[in-house]
PDB file of N, CA and C in Angstrom:
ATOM      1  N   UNK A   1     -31.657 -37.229-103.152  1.00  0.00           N
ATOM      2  CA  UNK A   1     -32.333 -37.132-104.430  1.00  0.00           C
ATOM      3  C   UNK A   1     -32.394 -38.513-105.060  1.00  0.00           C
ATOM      4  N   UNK A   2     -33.484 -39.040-105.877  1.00  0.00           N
ATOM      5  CA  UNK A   2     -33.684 -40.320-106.166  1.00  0.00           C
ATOM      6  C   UNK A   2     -33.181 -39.797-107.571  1.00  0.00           C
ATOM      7  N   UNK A   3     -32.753 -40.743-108.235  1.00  0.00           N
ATOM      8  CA  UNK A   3     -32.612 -40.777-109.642  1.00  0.00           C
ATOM      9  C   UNK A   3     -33.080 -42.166-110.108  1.00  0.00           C
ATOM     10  N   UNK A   4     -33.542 -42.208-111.578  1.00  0.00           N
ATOM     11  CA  UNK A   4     -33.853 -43.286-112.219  1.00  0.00           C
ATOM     12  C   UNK A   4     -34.182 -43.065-113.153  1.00  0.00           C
ATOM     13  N   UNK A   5     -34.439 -44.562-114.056  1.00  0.00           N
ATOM     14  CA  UNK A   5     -34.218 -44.597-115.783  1.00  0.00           C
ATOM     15  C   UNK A   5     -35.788 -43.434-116.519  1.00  0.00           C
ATOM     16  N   UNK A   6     -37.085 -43.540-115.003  1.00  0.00           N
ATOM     17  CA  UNK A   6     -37.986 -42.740-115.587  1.00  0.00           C
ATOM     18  C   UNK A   6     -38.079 -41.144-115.605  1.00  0.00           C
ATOM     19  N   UNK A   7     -37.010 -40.666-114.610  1.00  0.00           N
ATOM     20  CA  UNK A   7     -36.838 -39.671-113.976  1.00  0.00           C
ATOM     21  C   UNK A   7     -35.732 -39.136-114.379  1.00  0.00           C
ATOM     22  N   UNK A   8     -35.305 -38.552-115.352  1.00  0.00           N
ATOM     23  CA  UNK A   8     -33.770 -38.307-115.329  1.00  0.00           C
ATOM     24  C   UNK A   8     -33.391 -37.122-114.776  1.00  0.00           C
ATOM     25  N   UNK A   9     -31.988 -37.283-114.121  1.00  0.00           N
ATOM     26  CA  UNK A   9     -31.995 -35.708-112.617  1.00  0.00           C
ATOM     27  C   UNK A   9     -31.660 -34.639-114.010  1.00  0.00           C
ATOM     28  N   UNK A  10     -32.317 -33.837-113.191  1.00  0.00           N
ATOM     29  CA  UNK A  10     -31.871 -32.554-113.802  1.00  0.00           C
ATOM     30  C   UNK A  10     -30.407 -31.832-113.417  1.00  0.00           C
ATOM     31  N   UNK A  11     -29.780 -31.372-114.318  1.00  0.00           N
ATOM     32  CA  UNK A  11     -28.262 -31.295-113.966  1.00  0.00           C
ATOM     33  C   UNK A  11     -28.347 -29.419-114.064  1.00  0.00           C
ATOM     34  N   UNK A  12     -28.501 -29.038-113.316  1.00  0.00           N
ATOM     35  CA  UNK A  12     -28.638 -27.576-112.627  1.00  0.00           C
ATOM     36  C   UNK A  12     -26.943 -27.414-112.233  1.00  0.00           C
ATOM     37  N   UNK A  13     -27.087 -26.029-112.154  1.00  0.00           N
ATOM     38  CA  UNK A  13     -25.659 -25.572-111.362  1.00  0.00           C
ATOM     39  C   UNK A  13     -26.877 -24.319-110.121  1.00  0.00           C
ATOM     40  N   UNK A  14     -26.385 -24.993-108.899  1.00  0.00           N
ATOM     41  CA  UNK A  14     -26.867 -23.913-107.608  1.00  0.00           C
ATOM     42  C   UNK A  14     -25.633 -22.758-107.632  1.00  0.00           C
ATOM     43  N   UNK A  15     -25.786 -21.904-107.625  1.00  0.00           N
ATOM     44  CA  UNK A  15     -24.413 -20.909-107.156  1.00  0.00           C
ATOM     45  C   UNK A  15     -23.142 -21.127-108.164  1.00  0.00           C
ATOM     46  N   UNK A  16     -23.035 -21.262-109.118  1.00  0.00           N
ATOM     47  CA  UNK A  16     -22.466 -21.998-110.498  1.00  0.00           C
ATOM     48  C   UNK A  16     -21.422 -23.335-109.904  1.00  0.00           C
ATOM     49  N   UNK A  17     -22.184 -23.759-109.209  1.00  0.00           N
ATOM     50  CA  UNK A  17     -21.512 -25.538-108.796  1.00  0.00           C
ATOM     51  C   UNK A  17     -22.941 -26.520-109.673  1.00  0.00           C
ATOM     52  N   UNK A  18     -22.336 -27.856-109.955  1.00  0.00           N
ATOM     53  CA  UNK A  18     -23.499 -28.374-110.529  1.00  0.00           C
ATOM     54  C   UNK A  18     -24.249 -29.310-109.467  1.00  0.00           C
ATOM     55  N   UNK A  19     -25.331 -29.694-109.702  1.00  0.00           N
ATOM     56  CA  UNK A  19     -26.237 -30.112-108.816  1.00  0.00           C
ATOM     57  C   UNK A  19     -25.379 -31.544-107.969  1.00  0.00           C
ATOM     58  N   UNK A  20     -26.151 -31.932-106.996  1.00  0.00           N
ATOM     59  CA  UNK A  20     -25.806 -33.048-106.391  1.00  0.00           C
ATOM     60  C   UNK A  20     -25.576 -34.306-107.465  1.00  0.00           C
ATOM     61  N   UNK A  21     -26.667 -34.206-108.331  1.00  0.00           N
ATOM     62  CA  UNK A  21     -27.132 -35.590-109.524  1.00  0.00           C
ATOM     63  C   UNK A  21     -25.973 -35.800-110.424  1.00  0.00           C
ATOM     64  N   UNK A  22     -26.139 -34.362-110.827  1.00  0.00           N
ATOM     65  CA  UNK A  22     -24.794 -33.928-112.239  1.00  0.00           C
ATOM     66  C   UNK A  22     -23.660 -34.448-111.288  1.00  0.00           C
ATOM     67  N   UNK A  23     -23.635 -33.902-110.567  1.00  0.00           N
ATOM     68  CA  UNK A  23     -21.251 -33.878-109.748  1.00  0.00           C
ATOM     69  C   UNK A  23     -21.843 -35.423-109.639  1.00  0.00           C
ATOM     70  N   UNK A  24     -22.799 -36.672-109.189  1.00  0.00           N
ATOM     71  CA  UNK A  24     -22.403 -37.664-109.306  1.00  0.00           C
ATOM     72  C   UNK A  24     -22.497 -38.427-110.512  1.00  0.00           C
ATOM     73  N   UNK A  25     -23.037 -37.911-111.655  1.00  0.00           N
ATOM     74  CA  UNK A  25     -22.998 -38.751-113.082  1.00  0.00           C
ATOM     75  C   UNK A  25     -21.636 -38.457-113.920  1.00  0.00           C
ATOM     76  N   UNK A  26     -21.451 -36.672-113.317  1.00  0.00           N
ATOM     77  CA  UNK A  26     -20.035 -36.852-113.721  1.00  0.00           C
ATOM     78  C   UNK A  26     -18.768 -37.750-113.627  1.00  0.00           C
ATOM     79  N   UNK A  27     -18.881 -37.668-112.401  1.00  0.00           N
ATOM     80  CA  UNK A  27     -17.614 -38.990-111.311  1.00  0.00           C
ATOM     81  C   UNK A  27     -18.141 -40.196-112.035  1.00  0.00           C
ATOM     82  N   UNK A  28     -19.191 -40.847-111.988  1.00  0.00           N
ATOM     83  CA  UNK A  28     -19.285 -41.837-112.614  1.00  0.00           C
ATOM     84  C   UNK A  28     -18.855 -42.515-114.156  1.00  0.00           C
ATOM     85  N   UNK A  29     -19.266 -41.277-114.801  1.00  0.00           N
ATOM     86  CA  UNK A  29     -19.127 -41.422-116.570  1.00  0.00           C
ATOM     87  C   UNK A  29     -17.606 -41.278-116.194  1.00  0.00           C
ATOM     88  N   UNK A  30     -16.619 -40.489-115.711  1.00  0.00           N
ATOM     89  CA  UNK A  30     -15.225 -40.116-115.354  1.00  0.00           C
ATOM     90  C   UNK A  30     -14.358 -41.300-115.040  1.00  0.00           C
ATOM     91  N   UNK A  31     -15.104 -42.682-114.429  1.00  0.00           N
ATOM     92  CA  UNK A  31     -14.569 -43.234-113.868  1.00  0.00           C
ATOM     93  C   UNK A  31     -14.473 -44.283-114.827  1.00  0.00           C
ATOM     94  N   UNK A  32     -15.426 -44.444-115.123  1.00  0.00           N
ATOM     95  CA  UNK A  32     -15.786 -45.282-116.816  1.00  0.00           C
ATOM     96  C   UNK A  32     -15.009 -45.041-117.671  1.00  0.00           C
ATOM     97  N   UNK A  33     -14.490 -44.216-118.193  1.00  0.00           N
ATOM     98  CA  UNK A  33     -13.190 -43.200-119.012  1.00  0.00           C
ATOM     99  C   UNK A  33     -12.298 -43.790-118.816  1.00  0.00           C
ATOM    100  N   UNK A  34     -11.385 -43.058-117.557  1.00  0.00           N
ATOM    101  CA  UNK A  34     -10.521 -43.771-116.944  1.00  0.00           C
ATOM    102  C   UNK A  34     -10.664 -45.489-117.012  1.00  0.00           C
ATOM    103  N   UNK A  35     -11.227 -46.749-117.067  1.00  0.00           N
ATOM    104  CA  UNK A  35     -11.605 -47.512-116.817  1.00  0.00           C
ATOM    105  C   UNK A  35     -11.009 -47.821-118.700  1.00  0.00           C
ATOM    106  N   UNK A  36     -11.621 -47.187-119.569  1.00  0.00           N
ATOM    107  CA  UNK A  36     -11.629 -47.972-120.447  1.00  0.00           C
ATOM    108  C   UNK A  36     -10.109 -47.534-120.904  1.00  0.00           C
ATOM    109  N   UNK A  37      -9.916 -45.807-121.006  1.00  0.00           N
ATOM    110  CA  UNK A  37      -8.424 -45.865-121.739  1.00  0.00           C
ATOM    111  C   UNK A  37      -7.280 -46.563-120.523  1.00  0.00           C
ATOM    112  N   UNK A  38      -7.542 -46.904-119.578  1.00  0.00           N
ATOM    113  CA  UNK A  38      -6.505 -47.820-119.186  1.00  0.00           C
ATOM    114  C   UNK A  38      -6.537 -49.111-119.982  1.00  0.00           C
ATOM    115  N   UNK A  39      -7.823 -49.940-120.111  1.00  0.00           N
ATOM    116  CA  UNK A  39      -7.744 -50.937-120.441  1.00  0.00           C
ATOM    117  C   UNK A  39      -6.928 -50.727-122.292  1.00  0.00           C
ATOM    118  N   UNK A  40      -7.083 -49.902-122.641  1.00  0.00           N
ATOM    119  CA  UNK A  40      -6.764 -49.620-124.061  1.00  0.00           C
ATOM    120  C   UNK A  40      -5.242 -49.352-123.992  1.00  0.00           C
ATOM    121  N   UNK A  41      -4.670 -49.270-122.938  1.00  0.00           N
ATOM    122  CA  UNK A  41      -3.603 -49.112-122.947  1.00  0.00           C
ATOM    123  C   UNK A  41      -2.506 -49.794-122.923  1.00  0.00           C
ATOM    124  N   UNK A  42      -3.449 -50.513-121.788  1.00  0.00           N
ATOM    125  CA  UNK A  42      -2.871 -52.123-121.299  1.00  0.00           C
ATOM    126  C   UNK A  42      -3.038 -53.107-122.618  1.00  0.00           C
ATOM    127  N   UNK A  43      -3.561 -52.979-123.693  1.00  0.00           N
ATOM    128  CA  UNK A  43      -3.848 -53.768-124.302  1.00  0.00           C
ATOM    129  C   UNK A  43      -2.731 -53.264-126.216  1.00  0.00           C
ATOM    130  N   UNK A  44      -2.603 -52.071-125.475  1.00  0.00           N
ATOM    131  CA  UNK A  44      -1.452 -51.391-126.518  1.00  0.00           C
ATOM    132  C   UNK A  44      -2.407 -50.900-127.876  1.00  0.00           C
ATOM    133  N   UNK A  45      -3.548 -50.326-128.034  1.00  0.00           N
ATOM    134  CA  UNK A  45      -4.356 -49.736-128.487  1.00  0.00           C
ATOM    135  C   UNK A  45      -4.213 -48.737-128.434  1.00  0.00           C
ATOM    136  N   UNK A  46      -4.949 -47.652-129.569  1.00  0.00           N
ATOM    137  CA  UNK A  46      -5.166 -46.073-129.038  1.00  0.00           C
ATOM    138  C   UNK A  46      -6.605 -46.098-128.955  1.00  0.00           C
ATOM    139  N   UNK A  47      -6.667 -45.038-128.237  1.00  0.00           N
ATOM    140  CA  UNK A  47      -8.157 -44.133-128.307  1.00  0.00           C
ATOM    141  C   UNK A  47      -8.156 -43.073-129.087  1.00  0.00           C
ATOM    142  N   UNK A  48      -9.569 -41.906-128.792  1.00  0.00           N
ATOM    143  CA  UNK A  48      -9.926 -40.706-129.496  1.00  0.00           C
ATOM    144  C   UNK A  48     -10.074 -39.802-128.384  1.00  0.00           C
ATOM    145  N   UNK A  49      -9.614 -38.730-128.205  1.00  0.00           N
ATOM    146  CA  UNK A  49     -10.080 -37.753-127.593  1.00  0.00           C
ATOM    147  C   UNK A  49     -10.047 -36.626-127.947  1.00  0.00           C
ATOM    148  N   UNK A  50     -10.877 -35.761-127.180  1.00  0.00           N
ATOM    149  CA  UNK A  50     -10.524 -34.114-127.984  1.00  0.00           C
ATOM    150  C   UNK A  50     -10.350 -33.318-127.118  1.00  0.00           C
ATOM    151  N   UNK A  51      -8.906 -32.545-127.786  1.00  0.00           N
ATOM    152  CA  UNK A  51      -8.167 -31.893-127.080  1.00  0.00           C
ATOM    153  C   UNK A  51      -8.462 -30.102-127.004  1.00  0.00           C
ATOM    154  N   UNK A  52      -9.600 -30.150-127.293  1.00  0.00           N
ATOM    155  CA  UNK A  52      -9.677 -28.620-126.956  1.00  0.00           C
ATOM    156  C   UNK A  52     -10.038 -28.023-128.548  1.00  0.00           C
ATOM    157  N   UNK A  53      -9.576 -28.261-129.221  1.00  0.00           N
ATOM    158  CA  UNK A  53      -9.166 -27.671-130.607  1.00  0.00           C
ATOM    159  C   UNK A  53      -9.630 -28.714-131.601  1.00  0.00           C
ATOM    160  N   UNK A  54      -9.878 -30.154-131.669  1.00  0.00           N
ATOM    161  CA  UNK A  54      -9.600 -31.522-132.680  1.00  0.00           C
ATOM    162  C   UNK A  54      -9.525 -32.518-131.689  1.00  0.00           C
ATOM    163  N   UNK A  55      -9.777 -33.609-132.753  1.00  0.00           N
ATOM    164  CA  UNK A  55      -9.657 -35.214-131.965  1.00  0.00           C
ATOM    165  C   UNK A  55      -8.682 -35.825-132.325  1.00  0.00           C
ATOM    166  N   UNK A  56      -8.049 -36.331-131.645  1.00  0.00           N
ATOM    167  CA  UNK A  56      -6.474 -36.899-131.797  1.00  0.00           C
ATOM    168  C   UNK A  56      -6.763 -37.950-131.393  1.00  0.00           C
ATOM    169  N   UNK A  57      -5.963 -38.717-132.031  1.00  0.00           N
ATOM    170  CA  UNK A  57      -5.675 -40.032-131.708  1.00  0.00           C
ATOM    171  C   UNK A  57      -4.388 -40.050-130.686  1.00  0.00           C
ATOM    172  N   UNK A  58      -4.380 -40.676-129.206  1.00  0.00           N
ATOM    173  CA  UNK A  58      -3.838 -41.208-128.065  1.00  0.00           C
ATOM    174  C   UNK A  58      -2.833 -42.624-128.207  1.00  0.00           C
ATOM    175  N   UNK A  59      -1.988 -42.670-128.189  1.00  0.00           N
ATOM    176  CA  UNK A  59      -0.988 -43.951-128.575  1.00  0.00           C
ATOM    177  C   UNK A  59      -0.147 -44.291-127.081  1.00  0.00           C
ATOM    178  N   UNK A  60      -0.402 -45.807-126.477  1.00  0.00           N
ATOM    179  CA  UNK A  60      -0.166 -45.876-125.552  1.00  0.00           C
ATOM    180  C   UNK A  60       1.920 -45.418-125.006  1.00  0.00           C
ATOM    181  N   UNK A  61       2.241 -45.531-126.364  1.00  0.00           N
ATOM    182  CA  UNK A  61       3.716 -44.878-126.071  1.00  0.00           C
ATOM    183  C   UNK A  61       3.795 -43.708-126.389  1.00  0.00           C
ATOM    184  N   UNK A  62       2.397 -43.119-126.020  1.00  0.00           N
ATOM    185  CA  UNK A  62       2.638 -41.527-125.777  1.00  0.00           C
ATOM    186  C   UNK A  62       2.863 -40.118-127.083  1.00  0.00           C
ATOM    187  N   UNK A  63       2.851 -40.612-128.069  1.00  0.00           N
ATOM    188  CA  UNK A  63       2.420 -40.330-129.258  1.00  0.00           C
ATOM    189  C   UNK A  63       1.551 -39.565-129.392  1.00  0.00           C
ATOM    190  N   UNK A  64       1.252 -38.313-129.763  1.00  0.00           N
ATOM    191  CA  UNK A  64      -0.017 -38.041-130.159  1.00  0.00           C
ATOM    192  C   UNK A  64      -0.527 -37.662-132.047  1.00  0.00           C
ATOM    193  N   UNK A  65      -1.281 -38.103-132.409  1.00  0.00           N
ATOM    194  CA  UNK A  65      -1.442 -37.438-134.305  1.00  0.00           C
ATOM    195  C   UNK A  65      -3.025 -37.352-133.912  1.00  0.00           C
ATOM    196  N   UNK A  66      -3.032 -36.704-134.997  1.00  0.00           N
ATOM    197  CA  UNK A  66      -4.485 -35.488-135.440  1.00  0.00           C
ATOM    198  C   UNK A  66      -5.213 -36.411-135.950  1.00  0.00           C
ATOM    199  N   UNK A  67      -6.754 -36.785-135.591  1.00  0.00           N
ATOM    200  CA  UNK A  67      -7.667 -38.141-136.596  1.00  0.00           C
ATOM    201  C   UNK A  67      -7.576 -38.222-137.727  1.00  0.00           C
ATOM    202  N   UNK A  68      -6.986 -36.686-138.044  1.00  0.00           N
ATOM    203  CA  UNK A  68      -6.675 -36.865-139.743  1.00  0.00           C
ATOM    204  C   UNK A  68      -5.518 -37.255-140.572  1.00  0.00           C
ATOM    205  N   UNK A  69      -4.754 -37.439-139.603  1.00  0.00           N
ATOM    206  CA  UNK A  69      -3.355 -37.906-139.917  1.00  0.00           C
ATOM    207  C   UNK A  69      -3.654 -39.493-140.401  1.00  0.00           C
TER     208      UNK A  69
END
């Protein structure tokens, strides 16, 4: 499957798996993630993520508080 900036893949699920395009933009954007909260870590920063419920703030000594805290 070609992908490109004019074409954007369509992210289908065949048989409820997601398409070839999607499972690789996922891994990609995933890897990017990984990529940055390491660097944020290494650098003794937090990030934002959301945990299901709210966005918390991530503290590289493992900490977690609520964005609203």
């Amino acid at each position: 499957m070609s992908i490109s900036k004019d074409k954007p893949a369509p992210i289908v699920e065949y048989g409820g798996q997601p398409s070839e395009a999607a499972r690789f933009s996922l891994e990609v954007h995933q890897r990017a993630v990984d990529k940055a909260t390491d660097r944020k870590r290494k650098l003794g920063q937090y990030w934002v993520e959301w945990n299901g419920e709210k966005v918390v703030e991530i503290h590289p000594e493992d900490t977690t508080r609520t964005a609203a805290e």
